[in-house]
PDB file of N, CA and C in Angstrom:
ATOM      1  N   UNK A   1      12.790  10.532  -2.754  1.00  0.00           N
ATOM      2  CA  UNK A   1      11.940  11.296  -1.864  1.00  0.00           C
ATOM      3  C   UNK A   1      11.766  10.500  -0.561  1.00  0.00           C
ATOM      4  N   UNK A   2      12.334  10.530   0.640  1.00  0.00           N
ATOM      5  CA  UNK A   2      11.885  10.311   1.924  1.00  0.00           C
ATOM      6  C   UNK A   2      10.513  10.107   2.485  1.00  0.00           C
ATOM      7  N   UNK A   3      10.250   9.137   2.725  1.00  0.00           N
ATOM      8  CA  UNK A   3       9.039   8.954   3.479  1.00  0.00           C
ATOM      9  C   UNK A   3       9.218   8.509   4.731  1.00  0.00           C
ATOM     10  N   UNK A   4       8.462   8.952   5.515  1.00  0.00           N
ATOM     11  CA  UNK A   4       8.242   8.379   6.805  1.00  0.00           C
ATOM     12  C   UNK A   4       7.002   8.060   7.410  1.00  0.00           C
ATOM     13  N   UNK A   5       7.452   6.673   8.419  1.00  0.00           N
ATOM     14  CA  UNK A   5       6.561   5.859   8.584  1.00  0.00           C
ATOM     15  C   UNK A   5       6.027   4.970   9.831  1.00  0.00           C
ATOM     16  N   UNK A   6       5.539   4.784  10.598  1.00  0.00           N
ATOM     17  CA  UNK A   6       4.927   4.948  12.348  1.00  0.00           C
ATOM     18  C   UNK A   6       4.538   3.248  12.203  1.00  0.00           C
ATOM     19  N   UNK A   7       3.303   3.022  12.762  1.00  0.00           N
ATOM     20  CA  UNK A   7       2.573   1.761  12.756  1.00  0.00           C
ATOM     21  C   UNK A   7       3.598   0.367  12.973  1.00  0.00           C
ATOM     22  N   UNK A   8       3.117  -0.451  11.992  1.00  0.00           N
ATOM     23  CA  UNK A   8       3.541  -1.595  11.309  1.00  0.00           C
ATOM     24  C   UNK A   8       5.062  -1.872  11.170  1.00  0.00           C
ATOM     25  N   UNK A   9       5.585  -0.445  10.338  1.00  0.00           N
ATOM     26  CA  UNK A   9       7.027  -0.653   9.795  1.00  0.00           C
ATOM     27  C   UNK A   9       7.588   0.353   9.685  1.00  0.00           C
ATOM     28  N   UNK A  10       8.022   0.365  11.295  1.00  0.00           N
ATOM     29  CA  UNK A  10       8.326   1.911  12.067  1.00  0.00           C
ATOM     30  C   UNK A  10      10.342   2.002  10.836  1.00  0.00           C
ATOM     31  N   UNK A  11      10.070   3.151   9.926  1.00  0.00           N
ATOM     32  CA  UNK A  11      11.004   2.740   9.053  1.00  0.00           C
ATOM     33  C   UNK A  11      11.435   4.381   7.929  1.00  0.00           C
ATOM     34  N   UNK A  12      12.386   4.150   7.654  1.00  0.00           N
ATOM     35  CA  UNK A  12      12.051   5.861   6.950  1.00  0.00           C
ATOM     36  C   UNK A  12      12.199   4.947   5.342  1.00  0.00           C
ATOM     37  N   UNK A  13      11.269   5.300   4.741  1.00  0.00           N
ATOM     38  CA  UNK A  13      11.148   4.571   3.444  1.00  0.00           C
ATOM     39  C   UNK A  13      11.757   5.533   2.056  1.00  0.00           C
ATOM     40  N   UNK A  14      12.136   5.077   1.303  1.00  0.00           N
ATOM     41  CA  UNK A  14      11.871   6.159  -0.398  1.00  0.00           C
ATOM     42  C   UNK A  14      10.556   5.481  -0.996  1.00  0.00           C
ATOM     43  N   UNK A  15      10.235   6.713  -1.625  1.00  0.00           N
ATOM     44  CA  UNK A  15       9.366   6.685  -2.979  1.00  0.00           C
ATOM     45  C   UNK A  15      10.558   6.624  -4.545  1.00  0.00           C
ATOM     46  N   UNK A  16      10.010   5.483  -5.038  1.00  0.00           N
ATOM     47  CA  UNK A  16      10.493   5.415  -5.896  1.00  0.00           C
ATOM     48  C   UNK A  16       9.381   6.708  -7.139  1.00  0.00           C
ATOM     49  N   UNK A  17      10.515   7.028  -8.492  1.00  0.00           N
ATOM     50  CA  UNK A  17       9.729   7.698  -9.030  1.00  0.00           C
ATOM     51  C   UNK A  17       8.479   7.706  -9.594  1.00  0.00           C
ATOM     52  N   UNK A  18       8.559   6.206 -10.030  1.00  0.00           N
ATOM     53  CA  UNK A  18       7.658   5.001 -10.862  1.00  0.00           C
ATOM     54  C   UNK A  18       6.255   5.306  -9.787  1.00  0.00           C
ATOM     55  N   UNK A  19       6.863   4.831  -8.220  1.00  0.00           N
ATOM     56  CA  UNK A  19       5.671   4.994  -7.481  1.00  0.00           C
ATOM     57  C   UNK A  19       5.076   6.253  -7.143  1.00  0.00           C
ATOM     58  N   UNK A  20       5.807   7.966  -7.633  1.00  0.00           N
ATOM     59  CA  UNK A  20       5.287   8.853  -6.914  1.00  0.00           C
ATOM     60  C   UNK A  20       4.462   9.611  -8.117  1.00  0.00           C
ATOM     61  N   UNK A  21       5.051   8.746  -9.293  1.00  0.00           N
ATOM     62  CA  UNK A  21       3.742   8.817 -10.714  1.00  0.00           C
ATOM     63  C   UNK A  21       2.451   8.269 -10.627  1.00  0.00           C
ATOM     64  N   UNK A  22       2.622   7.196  -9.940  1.00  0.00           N
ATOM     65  CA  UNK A  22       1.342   6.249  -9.818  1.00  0.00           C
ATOM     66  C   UNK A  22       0.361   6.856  -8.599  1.00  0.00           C
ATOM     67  N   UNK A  23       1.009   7.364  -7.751  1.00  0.00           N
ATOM     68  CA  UNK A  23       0.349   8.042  -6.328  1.00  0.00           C
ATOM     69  C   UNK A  23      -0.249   8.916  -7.392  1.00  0.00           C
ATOM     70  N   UNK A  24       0.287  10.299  -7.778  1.00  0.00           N
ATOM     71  CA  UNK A  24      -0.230  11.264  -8.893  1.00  0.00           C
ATOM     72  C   UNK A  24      -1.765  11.183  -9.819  1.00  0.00           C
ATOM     73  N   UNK A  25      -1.172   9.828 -10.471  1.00  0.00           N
ATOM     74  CA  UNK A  25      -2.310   9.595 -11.478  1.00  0.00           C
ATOM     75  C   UNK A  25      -3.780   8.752 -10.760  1.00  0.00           C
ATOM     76  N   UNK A  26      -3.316   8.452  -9.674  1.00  0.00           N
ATOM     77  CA  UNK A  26      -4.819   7.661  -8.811  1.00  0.00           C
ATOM     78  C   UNK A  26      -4.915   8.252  -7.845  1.00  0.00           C
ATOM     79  N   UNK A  27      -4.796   9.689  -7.341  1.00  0.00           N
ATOM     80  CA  UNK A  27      -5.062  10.599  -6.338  1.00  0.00           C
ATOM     81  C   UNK A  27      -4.911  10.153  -4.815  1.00  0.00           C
ATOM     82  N   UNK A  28      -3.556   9.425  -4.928  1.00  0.00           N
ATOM     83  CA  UNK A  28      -2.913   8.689  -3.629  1.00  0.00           C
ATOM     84  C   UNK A  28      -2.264  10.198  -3.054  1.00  0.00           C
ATOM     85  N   UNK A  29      -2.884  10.926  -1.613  1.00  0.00           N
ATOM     86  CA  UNK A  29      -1.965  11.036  -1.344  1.00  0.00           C
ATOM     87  C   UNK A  29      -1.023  10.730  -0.495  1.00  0.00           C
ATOM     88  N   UNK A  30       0.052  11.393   0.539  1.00  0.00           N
ATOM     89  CA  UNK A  30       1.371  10.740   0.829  1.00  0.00           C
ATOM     90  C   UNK A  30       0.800  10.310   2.841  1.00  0.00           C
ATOM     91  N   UNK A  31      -0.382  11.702   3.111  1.00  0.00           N
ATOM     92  CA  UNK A  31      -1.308  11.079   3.781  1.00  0.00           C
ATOM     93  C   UNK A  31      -1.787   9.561   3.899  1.00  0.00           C
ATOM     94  N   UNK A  32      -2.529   9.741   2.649  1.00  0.00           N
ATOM     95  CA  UNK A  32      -2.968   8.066   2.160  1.00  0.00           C
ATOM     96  C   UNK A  32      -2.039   6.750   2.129  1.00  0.00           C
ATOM     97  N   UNK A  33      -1.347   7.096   1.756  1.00  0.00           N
ATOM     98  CA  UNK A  33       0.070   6.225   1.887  1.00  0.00           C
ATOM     99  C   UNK A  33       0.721   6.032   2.890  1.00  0.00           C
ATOM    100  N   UNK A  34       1.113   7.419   3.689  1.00  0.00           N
ATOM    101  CA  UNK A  34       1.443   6.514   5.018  1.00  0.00           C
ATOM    102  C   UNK A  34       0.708   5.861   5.636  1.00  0.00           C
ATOM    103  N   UNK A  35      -0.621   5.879   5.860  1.00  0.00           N
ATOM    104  CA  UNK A  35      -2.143   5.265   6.835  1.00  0.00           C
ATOM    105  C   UNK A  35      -2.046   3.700   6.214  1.00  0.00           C
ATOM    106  N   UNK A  36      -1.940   3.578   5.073  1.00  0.00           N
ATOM    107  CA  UNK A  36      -1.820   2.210   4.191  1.00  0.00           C
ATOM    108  C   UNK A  36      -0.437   1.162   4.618  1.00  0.00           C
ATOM    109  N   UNK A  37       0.257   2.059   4.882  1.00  0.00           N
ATOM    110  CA  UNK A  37       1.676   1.652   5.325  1.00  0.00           C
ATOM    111  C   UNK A  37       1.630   1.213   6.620  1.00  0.00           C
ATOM    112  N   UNK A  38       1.219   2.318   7.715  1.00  0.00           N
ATOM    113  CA  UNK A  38       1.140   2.302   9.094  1.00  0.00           C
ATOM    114  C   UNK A  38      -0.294   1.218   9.673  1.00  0.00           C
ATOM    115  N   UNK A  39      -1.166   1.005   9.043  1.00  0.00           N
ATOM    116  CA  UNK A  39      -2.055   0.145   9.045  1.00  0.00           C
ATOM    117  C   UNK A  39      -2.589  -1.043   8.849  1.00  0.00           C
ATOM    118  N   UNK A  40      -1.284  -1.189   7.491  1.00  0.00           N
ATOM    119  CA  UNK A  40      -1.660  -2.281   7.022  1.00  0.00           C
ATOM    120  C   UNK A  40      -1.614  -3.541   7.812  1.00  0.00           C
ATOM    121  N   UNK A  41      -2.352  -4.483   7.583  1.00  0.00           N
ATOM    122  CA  UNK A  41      -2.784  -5.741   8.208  1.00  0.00           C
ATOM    123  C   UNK A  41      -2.761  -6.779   7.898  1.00  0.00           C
ATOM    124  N   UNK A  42      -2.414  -6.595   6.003  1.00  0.00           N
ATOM    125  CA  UNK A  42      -2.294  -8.160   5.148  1.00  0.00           C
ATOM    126  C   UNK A  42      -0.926  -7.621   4.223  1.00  0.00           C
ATOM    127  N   UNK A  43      -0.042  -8.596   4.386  1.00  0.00           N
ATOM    128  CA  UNK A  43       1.330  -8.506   3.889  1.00  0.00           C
ATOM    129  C   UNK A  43       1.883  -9.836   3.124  1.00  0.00           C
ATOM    130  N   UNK A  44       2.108  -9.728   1.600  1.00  0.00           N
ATOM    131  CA  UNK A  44       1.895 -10.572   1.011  1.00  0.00           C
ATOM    132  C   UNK A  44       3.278 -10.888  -0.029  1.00  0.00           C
ATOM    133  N   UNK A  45       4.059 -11.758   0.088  1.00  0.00           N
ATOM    134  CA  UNK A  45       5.260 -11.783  -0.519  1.00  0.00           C
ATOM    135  C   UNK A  45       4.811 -12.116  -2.349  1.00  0.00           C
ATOM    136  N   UNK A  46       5.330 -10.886  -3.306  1.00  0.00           N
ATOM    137  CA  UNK A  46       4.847 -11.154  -4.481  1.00  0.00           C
ATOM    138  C   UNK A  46       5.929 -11.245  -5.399  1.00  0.00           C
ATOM    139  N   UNK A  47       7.234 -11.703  -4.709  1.00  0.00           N
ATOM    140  CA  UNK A  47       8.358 -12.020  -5.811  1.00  0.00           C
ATOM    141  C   UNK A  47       9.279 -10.744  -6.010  1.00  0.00           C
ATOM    142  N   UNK A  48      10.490 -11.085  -6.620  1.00  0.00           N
ATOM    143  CA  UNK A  48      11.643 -10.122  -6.824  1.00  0.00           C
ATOM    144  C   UNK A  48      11.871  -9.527  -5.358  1.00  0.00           C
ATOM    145  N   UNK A  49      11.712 -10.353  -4.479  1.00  0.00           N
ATOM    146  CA  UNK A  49      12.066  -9.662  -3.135  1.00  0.00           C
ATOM    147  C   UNK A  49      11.035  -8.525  -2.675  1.00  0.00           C
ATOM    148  N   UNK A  50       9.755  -8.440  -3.113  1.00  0.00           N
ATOM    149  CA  UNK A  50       9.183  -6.991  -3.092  1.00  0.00           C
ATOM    150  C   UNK A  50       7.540  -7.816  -2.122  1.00  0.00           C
ATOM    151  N   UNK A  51       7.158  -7.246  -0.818  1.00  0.00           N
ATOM    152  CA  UNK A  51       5.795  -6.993  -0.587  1.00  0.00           C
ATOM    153  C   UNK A  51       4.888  -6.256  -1.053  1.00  0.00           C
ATOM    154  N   UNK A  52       3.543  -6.938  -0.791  1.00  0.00           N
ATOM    155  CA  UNK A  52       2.056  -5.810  -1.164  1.00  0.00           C
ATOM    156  C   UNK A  52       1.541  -5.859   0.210  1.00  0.00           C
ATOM    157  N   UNK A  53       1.473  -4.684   0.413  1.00  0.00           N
ATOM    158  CA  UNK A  53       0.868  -4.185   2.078  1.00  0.00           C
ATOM    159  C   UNK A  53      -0.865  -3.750   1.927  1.00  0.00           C
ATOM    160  N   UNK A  54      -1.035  -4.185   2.332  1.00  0.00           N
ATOM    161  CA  UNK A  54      -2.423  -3.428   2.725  1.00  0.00           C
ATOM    162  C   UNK A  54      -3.426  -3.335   3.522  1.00  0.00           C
ATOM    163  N   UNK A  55      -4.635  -2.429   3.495  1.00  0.00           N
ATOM    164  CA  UNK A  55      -5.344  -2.804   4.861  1.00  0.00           C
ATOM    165  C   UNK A  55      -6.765  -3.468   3.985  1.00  0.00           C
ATOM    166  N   UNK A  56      -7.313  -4.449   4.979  1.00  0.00           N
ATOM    167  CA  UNK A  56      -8.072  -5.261   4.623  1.00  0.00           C
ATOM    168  C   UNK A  56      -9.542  -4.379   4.808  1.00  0.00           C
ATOM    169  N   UNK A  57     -10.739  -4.492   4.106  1.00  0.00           N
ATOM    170  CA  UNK A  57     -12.022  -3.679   4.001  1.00  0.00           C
ATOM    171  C   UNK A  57     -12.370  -3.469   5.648  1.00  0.00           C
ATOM    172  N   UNK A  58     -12.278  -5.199   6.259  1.00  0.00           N
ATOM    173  CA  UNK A  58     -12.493  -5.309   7.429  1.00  0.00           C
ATOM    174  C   UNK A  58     -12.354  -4.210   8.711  1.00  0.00           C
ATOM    175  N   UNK A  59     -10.547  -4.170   8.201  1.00  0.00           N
ATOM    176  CA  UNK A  59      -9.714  -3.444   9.665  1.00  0.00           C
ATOM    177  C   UNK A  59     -10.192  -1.845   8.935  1.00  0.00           C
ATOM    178  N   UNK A  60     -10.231  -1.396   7.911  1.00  0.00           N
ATOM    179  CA  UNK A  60     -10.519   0.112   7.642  1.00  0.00           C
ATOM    180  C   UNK A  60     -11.285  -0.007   8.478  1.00  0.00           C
ATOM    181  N   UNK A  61     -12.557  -0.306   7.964  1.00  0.00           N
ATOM    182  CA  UNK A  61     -14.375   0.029   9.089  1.00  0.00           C
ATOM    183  C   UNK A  61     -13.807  -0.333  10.665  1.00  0.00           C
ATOM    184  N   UNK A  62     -13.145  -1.332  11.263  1.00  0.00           N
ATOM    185  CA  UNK A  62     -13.060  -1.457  12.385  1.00  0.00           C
ATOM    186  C   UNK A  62     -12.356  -0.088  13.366  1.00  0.00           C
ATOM    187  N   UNK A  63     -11.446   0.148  12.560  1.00  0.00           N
ATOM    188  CA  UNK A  63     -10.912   1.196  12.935  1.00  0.00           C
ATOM    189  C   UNK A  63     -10.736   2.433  12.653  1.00  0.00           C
ATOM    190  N   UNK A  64     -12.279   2.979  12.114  1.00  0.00           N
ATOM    191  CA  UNK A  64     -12.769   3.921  11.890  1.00  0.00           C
ATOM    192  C   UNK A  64     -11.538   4.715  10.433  1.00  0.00           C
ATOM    193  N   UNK A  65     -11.114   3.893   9.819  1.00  0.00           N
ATOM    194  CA  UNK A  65     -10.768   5.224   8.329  1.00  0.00           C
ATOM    195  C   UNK A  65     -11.109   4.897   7.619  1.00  0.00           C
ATOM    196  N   UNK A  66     -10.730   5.880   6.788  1.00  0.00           N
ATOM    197  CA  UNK A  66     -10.908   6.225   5.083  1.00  0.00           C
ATOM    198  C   UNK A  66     -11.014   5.049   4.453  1.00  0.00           C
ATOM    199  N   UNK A  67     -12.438   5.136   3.976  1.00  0.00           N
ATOM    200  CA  UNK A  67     -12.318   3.363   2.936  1.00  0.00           C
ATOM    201  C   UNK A  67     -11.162   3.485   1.894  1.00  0.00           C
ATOM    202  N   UNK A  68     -11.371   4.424   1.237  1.00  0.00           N
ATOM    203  CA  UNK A  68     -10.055   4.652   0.668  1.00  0.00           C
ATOM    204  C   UNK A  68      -8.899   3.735   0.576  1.00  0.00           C
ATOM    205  N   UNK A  69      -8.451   3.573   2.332  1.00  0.00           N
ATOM    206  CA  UNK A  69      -7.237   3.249   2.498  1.00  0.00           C
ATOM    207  C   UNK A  69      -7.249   1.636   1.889  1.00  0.00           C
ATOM    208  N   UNK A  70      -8.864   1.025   1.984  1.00  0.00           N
ATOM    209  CA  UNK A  70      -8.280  -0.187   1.756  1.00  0.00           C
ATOM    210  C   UNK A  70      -8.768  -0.443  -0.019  1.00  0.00           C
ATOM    211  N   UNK A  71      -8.632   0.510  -0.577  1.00  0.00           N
ATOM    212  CA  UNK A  71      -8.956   0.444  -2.214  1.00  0.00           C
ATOM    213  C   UNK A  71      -7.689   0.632  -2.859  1.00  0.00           C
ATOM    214  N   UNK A  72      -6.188   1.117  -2.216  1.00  0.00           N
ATOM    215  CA  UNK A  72      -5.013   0.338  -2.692  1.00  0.00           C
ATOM    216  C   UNK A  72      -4.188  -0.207  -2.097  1.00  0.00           C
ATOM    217  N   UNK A  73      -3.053  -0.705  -2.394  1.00  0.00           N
ATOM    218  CA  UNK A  73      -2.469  -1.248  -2.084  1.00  0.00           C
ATOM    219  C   UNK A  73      -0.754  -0.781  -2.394  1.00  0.00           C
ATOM    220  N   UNK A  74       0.065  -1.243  -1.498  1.00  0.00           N
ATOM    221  CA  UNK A  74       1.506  -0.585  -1.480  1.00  0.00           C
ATOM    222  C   UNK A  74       2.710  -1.498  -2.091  1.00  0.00           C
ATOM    223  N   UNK A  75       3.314  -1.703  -3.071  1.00  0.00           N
ATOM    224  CA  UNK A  75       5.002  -2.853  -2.975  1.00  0.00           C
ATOM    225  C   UNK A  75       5.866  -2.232  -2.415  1.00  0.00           C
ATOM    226  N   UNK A  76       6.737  -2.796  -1.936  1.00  0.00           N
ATOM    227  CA  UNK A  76       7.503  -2.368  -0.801  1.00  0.00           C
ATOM    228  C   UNK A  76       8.961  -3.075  -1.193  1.00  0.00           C
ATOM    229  N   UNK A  77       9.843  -2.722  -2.048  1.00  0.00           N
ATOM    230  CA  UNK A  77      11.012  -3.899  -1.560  1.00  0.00           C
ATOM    231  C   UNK A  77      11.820  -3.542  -0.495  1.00  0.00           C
ATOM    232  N   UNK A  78      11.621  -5.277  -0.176  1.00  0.00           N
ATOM    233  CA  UNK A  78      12.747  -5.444   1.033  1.00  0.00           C
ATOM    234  C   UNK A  78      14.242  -5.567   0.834  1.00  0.00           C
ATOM    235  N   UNK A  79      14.828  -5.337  -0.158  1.00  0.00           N
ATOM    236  CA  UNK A  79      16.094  -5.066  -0.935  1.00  0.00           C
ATOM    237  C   UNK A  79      16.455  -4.063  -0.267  1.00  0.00           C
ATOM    238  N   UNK A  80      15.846  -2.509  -1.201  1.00  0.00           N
ATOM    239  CA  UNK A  80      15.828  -1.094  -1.293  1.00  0.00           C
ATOM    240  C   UNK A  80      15.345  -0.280  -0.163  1.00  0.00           C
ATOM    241  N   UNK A  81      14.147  -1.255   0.570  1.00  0.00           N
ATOM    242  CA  UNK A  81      13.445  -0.092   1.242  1.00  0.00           C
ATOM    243  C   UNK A  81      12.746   0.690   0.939  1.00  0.00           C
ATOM    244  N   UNK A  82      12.580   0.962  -0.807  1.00  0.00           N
ATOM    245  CA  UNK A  82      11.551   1.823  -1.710  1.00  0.00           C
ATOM    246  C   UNK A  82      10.209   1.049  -2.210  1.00  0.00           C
ATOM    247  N   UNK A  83       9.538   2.249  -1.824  1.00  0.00           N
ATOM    248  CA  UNK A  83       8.357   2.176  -2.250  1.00  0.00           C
ATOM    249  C   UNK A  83       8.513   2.011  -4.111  1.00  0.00           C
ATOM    250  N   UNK A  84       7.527   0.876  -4.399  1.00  0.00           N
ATOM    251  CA  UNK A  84       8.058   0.501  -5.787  1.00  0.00           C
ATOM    252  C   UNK A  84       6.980   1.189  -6.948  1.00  0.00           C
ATOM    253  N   UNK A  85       5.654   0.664  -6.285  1.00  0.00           N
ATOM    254  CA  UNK A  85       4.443   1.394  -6.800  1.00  0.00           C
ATOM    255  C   UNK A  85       3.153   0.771  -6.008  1.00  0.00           C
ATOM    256  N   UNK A  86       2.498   1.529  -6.154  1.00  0.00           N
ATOM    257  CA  UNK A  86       0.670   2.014  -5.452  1.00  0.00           C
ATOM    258  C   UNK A  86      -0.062   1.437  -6.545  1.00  0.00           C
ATOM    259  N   UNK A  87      -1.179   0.132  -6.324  1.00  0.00           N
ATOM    260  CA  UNK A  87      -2.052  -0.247  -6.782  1.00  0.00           C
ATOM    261  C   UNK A  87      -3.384  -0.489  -6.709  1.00  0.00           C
ATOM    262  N   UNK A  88      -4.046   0.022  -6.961  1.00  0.00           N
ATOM    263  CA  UNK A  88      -5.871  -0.154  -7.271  1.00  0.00           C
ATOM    264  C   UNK A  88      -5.833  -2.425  -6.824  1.00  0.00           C
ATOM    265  N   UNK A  89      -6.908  -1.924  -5.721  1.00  0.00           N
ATOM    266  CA  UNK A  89      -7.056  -3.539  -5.404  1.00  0.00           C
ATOM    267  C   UNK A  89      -8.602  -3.576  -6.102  1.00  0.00           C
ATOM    268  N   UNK A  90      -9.024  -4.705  -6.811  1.00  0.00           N
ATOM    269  CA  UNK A  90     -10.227  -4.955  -7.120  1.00  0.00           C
ATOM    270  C   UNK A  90     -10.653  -6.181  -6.774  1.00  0.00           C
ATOM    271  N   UNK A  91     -11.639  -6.383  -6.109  1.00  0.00           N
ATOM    272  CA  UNK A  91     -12.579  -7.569  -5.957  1.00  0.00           C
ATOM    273  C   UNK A  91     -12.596  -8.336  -6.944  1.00  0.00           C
ATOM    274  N   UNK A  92     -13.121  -9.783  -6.635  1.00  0.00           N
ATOM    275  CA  UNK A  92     -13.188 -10.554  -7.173  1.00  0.00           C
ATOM    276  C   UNK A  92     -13.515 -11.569  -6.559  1.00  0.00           C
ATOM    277  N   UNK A  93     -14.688 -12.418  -7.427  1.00  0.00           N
ATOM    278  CA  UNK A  93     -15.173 -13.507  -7.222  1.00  0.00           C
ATOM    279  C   UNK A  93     -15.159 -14.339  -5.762  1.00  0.00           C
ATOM    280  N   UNK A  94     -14.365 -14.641  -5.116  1.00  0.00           N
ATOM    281  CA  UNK A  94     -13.976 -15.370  -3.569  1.00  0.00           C
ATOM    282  C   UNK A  94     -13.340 -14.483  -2.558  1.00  0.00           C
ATOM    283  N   UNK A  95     -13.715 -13.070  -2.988  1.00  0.00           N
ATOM    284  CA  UNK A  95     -13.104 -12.550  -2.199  1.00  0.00           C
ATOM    285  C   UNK A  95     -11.537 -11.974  -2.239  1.00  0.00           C
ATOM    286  N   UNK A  96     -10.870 -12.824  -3.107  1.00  0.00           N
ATOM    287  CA  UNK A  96      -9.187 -11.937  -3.073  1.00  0.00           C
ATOM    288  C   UNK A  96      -9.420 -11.053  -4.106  1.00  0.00           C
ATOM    289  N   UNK A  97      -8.119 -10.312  -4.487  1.00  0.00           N
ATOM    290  CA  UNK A  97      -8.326  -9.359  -4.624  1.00  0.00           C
ATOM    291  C   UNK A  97      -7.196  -9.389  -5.465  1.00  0.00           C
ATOM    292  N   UNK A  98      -7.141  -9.111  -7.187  1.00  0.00           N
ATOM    293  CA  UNK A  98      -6.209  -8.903  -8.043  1.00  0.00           C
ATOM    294  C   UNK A  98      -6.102  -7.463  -8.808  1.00  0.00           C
ATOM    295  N   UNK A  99      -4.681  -7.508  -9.627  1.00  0.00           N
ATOM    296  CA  UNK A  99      -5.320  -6.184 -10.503  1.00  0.00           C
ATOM    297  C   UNK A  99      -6.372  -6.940 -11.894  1.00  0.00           C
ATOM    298  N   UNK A 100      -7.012  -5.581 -12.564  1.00  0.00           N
ATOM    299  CA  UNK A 100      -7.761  -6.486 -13.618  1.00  0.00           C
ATOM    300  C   UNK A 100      -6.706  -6.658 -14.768  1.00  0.00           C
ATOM    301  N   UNK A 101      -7.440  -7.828 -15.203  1.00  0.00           N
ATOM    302  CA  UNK A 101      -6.927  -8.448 -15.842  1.00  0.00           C
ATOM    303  C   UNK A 101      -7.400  -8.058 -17.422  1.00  0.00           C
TER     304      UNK A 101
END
């Protein structure tokens, strides 16, 4: 599935299937996903060649969107170009931000 994408990582992306299940089941939509994409502000190398994009609590409120946007988070490989899967960011203790454990 084609995505396209403005901001950050002016880029025509895929959704992988894995990720357009996970959008589905946590009421991501493709709206939501591009704004997360096009916005994001913290970019974080997490292995197998793949980024986690996202926008920080901070830059949402600064720039007026959807808190939403910064309650998940995107992998991205830089291999493929596909979107791999959409994750729920949760707080924690100092401030970063893991899945639970």
């Amino acid at each position: 599935v084609p995505f396209e994408c403005q901001g950050n990582r002016k880029a025509r992306l895929m959704l992988s299937q894995h990720a357009e299940r996970r959008c589905q089941q946590r009421g991501v939509s493709r709206a939501l996903l591009k704004t997360i994409l096009d916005e994001a502000d913290t970019e974080t190398a997490i292995g197998d060649n793949c980024r986690l994009h996202r926008v920080s609590r901070r830059t949402a409120r600064a720039r007026g969107l959807d808190e939403r946007v910064a309650r998940f988070a995107v992998v991205l490989s830089d291999d493929s170009q596909k979107i791999v899967t959409v994750l729920p960011m949760y707080r924690r203790g100092s401030g970063g931000y893991s899945r639970p454990t």
